[in-house]
N, C-alpha and C. Protein backbone atom coordinates (compact mmCIF):
# COMPACT_ATOMS: atom_id res chain seq x y z
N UNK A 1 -9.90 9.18 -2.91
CA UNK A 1 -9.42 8.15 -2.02
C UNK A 1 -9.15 8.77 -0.65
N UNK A 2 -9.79 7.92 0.27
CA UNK A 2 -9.23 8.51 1.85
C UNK A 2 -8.05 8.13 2.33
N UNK A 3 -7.60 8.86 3.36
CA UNK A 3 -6.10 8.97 4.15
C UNK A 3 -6.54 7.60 4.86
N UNK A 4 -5.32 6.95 4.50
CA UNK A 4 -5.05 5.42 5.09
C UNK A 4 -4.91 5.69 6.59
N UNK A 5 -5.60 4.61 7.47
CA UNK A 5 -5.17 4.57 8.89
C UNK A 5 -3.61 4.00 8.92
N UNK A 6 -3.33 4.07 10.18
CA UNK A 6 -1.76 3.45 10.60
C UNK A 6 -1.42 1.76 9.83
N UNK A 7 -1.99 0.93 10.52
CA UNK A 7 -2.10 -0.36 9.81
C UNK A 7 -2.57 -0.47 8.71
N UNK A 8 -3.54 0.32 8.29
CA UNK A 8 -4.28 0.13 6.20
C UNK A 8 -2.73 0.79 5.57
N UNK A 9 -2.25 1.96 6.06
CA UNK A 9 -0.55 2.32 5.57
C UNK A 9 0.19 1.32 5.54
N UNK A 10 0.39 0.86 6.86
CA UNK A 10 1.83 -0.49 7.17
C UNK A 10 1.52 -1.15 5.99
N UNK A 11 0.49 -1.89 5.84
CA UNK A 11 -0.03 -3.30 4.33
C UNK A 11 0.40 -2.58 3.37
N UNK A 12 -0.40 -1.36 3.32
CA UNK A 12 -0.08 -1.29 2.03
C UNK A 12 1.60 -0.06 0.90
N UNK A 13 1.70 -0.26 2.47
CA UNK A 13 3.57 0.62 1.84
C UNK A 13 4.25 -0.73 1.56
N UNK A 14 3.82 -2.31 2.87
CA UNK A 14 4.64 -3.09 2.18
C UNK A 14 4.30 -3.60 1.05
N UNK A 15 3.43 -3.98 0.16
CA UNK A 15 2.73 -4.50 -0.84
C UNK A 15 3.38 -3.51 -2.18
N UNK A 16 3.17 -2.18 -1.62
CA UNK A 16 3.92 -1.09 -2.91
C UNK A 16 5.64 -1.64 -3.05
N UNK A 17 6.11 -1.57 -1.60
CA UNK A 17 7.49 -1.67 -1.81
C UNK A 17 8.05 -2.87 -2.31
N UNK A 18 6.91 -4.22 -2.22
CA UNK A 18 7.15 -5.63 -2.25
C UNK A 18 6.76 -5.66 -3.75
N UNK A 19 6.05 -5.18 -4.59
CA UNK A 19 5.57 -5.41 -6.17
C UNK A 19 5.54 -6.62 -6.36
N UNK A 20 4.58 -7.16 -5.44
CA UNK A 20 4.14 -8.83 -5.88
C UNK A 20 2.95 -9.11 -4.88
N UNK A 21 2.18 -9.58 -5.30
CA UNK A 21 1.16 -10.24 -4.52
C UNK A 21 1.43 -10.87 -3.43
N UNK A 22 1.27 -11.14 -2.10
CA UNK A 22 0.91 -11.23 -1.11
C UNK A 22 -0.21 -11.82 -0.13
N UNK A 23 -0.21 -12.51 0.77
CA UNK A 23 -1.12 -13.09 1.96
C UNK A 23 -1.07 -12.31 3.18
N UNK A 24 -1.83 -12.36 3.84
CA UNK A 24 -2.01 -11.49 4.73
C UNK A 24 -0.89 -12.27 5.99
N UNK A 25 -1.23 -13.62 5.65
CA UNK A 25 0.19 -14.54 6.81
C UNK A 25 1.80 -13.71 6.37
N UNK A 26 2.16 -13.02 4.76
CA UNK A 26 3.57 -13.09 4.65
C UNK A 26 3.42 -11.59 4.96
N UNK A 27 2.02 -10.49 4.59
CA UNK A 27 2.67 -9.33 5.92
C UNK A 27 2.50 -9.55 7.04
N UNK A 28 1.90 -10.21 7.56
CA UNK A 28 2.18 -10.71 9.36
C UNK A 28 3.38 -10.91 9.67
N UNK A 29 3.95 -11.70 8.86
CA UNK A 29 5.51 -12.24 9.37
C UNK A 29 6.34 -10.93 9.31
N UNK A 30 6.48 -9.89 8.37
CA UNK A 30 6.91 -8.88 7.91
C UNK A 30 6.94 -7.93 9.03
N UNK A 31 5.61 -7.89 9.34
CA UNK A 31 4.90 -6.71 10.56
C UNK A 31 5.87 -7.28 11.78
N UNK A 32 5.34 -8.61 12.19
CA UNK A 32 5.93 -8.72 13.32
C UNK A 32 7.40 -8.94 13.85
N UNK A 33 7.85 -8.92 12.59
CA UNK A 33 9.56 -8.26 12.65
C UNK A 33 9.89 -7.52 13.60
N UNK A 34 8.77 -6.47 13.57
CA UNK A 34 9.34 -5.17 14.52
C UNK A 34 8.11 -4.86 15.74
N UNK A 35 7.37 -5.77 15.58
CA UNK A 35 6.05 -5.71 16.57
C UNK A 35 5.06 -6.54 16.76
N UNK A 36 4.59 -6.92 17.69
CA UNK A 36 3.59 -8.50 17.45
C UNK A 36 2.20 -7.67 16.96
N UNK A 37 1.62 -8.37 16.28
CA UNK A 37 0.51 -8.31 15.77
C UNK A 37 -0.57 -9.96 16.05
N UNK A 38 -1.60 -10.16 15.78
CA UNK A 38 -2.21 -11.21 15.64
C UNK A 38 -2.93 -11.01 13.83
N UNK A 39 -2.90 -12.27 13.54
CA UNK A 39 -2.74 -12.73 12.16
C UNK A 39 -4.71 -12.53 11.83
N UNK A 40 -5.57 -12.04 12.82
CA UNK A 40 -7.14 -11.88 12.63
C UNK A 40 -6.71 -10.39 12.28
N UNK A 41 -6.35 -9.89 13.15
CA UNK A 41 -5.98 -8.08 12.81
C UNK A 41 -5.39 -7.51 11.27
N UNK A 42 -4.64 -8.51 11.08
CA UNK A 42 -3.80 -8.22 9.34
C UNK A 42 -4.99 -8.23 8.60
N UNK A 43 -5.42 -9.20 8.72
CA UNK A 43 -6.49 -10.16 7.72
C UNK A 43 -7.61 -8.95 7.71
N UNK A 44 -8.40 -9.02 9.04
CA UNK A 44 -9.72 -8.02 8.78
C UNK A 44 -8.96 -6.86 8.01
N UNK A 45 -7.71 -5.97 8.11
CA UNK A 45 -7.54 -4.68 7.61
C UNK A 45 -7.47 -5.23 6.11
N UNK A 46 -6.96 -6.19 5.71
CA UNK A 46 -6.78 -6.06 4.34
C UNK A 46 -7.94 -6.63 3.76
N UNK A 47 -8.73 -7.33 4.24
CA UNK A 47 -10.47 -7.04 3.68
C UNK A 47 -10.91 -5.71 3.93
N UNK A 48 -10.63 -5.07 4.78
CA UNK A 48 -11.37 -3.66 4.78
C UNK A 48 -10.51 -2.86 3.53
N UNK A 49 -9.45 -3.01 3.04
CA UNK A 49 -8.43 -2.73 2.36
C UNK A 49 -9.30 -2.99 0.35
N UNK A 50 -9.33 -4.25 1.14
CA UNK A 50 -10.31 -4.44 -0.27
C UNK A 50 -11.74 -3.85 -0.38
N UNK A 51 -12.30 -3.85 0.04
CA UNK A 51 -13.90 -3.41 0.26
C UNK A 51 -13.62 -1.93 -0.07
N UNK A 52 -12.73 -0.91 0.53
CA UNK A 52 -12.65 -0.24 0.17
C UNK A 52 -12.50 0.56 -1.47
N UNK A 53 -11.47 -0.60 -2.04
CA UNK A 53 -11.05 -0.92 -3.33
C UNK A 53 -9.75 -0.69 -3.55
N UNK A 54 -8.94 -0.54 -2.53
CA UNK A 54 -7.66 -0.35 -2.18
C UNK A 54 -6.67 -1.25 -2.85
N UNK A 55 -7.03 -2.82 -2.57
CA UNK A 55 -6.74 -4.19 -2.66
C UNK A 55 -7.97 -5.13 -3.78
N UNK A 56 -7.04 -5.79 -4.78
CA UNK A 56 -7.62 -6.78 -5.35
C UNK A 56 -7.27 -8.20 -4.21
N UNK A 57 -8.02 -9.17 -5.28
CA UNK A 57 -7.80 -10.42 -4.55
C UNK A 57 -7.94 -11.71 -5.12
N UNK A 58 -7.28 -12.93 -5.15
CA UNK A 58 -8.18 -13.74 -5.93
C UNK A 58 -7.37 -15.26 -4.79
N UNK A 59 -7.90 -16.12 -4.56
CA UNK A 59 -7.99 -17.35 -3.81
C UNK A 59 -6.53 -18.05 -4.11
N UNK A 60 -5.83 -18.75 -3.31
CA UNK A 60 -4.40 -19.41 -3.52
C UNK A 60 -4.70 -19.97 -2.47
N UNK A 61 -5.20 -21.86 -2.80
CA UNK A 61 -5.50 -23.18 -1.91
C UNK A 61 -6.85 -22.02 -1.22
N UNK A 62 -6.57 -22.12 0.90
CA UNK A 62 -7.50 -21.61 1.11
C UNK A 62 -6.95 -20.31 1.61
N UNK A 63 -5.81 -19.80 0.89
CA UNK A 63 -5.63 -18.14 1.09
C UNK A 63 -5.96 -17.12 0.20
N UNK A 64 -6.41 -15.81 0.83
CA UNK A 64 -6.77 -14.96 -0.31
C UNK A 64 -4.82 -14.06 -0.75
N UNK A 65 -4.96 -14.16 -1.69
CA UNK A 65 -3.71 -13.16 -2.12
C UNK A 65 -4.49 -11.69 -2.38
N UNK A 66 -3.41 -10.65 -1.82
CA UNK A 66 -3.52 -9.37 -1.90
C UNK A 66 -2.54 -8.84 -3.13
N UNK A 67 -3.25 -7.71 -4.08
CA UNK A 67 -2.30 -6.74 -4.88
C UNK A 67 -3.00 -5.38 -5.23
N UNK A 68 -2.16 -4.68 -4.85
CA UNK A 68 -2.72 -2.84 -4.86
C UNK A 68 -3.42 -2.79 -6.24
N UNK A 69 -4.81 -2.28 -5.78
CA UNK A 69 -4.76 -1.37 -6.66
C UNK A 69 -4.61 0.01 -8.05
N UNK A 70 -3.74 0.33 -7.04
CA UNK A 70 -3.10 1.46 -7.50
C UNK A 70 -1.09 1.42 -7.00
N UNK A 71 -1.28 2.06 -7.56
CA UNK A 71 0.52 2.54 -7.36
C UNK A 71 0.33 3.61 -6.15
N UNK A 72 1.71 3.26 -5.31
CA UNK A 72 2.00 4.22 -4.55
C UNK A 72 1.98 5.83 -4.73
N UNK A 73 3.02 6.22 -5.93
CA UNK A 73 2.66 7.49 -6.31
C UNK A 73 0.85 7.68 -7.19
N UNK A 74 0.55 6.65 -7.44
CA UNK A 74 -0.87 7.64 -7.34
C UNK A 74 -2.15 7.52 -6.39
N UNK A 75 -1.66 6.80 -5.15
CA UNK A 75 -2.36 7.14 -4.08
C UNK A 75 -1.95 8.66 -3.83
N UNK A 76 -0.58 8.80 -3.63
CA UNK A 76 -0.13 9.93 -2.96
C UNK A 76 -0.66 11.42 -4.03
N UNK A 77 -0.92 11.25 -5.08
CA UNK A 77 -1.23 12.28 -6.01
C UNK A 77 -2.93 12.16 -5.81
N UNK A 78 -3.58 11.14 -5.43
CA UNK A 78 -4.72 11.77 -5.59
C UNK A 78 -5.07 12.29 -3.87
N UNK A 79 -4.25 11.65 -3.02
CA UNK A 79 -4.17 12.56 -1.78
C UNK A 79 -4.23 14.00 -1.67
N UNK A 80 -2.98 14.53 -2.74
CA UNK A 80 -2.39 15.57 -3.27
C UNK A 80 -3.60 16.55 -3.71
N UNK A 81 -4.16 15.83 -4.44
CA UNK A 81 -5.40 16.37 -5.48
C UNK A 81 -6.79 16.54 -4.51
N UNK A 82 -6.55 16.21 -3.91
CA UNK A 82 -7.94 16.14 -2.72
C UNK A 82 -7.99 17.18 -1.49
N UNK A 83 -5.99 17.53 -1.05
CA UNK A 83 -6.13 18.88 -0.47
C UNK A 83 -6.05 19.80 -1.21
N UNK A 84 -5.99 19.90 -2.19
CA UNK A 84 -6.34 21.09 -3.10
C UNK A 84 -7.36 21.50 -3.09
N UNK A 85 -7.83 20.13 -3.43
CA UNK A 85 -9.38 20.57 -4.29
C UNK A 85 -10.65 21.20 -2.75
N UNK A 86 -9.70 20.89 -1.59
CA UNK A 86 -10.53 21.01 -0.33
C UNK A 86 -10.33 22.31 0.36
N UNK A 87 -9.44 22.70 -0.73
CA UNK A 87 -8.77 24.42 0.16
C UNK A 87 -9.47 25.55 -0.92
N UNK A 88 -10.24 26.27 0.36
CA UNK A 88 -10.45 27.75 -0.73
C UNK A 88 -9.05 28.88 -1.70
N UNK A 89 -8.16 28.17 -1.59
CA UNK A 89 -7.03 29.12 -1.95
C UNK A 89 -5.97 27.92 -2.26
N UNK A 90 -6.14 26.86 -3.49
CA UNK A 90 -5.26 26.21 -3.86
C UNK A 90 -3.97 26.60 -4.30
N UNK A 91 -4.06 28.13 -4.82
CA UNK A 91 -2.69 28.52 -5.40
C UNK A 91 -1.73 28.72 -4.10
N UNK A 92 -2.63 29.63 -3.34
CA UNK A 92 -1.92 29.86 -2.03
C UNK A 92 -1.23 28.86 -1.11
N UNK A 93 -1.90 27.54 -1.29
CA UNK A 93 -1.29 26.18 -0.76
C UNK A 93 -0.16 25.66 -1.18
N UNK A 94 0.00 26.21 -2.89
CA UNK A 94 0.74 25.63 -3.57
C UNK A 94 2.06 26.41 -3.82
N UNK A 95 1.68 27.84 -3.03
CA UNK A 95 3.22 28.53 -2.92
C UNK A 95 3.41 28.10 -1.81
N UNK A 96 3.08 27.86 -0.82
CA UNK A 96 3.00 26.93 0.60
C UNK A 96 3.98 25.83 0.41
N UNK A 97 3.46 25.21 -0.16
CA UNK A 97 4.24 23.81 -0.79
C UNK A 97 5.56 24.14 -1.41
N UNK A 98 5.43 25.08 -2.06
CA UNK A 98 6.59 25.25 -2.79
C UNK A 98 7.84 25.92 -1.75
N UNK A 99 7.42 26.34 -0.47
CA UNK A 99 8.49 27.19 0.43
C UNK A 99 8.81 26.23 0.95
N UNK A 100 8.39 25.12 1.10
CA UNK A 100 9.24 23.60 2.16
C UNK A 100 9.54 23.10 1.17
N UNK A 101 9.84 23.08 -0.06
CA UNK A 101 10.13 21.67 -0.64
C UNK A 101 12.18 21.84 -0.88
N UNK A 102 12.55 20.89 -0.84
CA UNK A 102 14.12 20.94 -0.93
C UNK A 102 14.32 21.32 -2.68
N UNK A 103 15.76 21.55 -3.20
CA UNK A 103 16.17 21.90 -4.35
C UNK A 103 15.62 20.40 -4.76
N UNK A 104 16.24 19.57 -4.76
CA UNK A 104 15.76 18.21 -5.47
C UNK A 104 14.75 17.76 -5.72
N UNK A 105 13.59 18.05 -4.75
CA UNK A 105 12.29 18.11 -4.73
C UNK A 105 11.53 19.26 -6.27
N UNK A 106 12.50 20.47 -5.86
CA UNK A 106 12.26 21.34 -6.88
C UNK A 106 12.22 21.16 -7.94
N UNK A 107 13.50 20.38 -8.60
CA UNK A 107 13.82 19.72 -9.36
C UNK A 107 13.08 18.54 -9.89
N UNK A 108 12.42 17.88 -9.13
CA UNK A 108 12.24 16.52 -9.65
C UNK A 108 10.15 17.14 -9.99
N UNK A 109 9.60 18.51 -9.34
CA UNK A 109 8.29 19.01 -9.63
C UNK A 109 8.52 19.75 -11.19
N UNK A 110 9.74 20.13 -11.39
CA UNK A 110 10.29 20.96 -12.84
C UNK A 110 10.21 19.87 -13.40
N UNK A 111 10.58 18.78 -13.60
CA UNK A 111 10.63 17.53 -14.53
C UNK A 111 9.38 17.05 -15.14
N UNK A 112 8.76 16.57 -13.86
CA UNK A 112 7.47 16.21 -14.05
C UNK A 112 6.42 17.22 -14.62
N UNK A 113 6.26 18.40 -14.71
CA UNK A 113 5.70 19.34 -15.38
C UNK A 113 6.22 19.50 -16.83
N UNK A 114 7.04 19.21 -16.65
CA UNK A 114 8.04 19.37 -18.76
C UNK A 114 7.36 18.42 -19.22
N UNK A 115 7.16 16.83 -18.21
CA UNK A 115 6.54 15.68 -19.04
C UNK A 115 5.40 15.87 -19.49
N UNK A 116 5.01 16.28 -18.39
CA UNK A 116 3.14 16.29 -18.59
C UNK A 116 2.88 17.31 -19.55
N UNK A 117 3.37 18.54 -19.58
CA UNK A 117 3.27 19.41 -20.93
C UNK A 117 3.71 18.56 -22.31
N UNK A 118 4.73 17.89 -22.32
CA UNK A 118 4.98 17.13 -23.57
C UNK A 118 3.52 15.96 -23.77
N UNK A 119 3.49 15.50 -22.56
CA UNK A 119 1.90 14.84 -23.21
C UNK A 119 0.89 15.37 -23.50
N UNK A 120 0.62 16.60 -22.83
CA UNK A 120 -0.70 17.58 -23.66
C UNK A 120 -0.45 18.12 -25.36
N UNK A 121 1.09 18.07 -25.25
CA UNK A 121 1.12 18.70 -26.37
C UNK A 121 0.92 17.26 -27.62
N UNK A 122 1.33 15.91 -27.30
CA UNK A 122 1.31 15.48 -27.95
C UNK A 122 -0.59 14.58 -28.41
C-alpha cells in the first residue's frame, strides 16, 4: 500500500476514527470545521480512495457511502513492512527504531511480540 497524500490521510483518519460508514457530504462538513474545502474535491479523493482499494462503497438514494478497507493499524503496519522491506539493512533500521521509541512504546512492541509468538505457537 502507498503513503496517503494530505487529503487521501484527512478521509481516511476520519472514517478510521468515525467506525461507520460515511458520505463524502458528512466528511466535508467535518473537514470544513477547520478549513473550507469544496464538496467536488472530497468526492474525487474518495473515488481515487476507492480505485485505489483503500475505500469500499455501495449507493444510499443518490449518495455513494464510504468504509475503509482496512484498519488503521494495518495500514500503518504494512507502511511499516514496506520500509523495511525497502532498506538494505532492515535490522539496522530496526535498532534505529528502537533508539526513538518511548518506554511505553517499548512496552506496548514487548506485548505485541508475546502475542504473536503465542499465535505461532498455537
Amino acid at each position: 500500500m502507498r503513503q496517503l497524500g494530505e487529503l487521501e490521510a484527512e478521509i481516511m483518519y476520519r472514517l478510521w476514527t468515525w467506525g461507520r460508514p460515511a458520505t463524502a457530504r458528512d466528511v466535508l462538513t467535518d473537514i470544513n470545521k477547520q478549513r473550507p474545502l469544496a464538496y467536488s474535491t472530497v468526492k474525487t479523493v474518495a473515488d481515487i480512495l476507492y480505485n485505489k482499494g483503500m475505500l469500499k462503497r455501495h449507493k444510499e438514494g443518490r449518495a455513494w457511502v464510504y468504509t475503509p478497507t482496512c484498519t488503521r493499524q494495518e495500514y500503518t503496519a504494512s507502511q511499516m513492512h514496506e520500509a523495511l522491506g525497502s532498506n538494505p539493512d532492515p535490522a539496522g533500521t530496526l535498532v534505529s527504531f528502537l533508539d526513538q521509541i518511548t518506554p511505553e512504546e517499548a512496552n506496548a512492541l514487548r506485548s505485541a511480540l508475546r502475542a504473536a509468538k503465542r499465535r505461532s505457537d498455537a
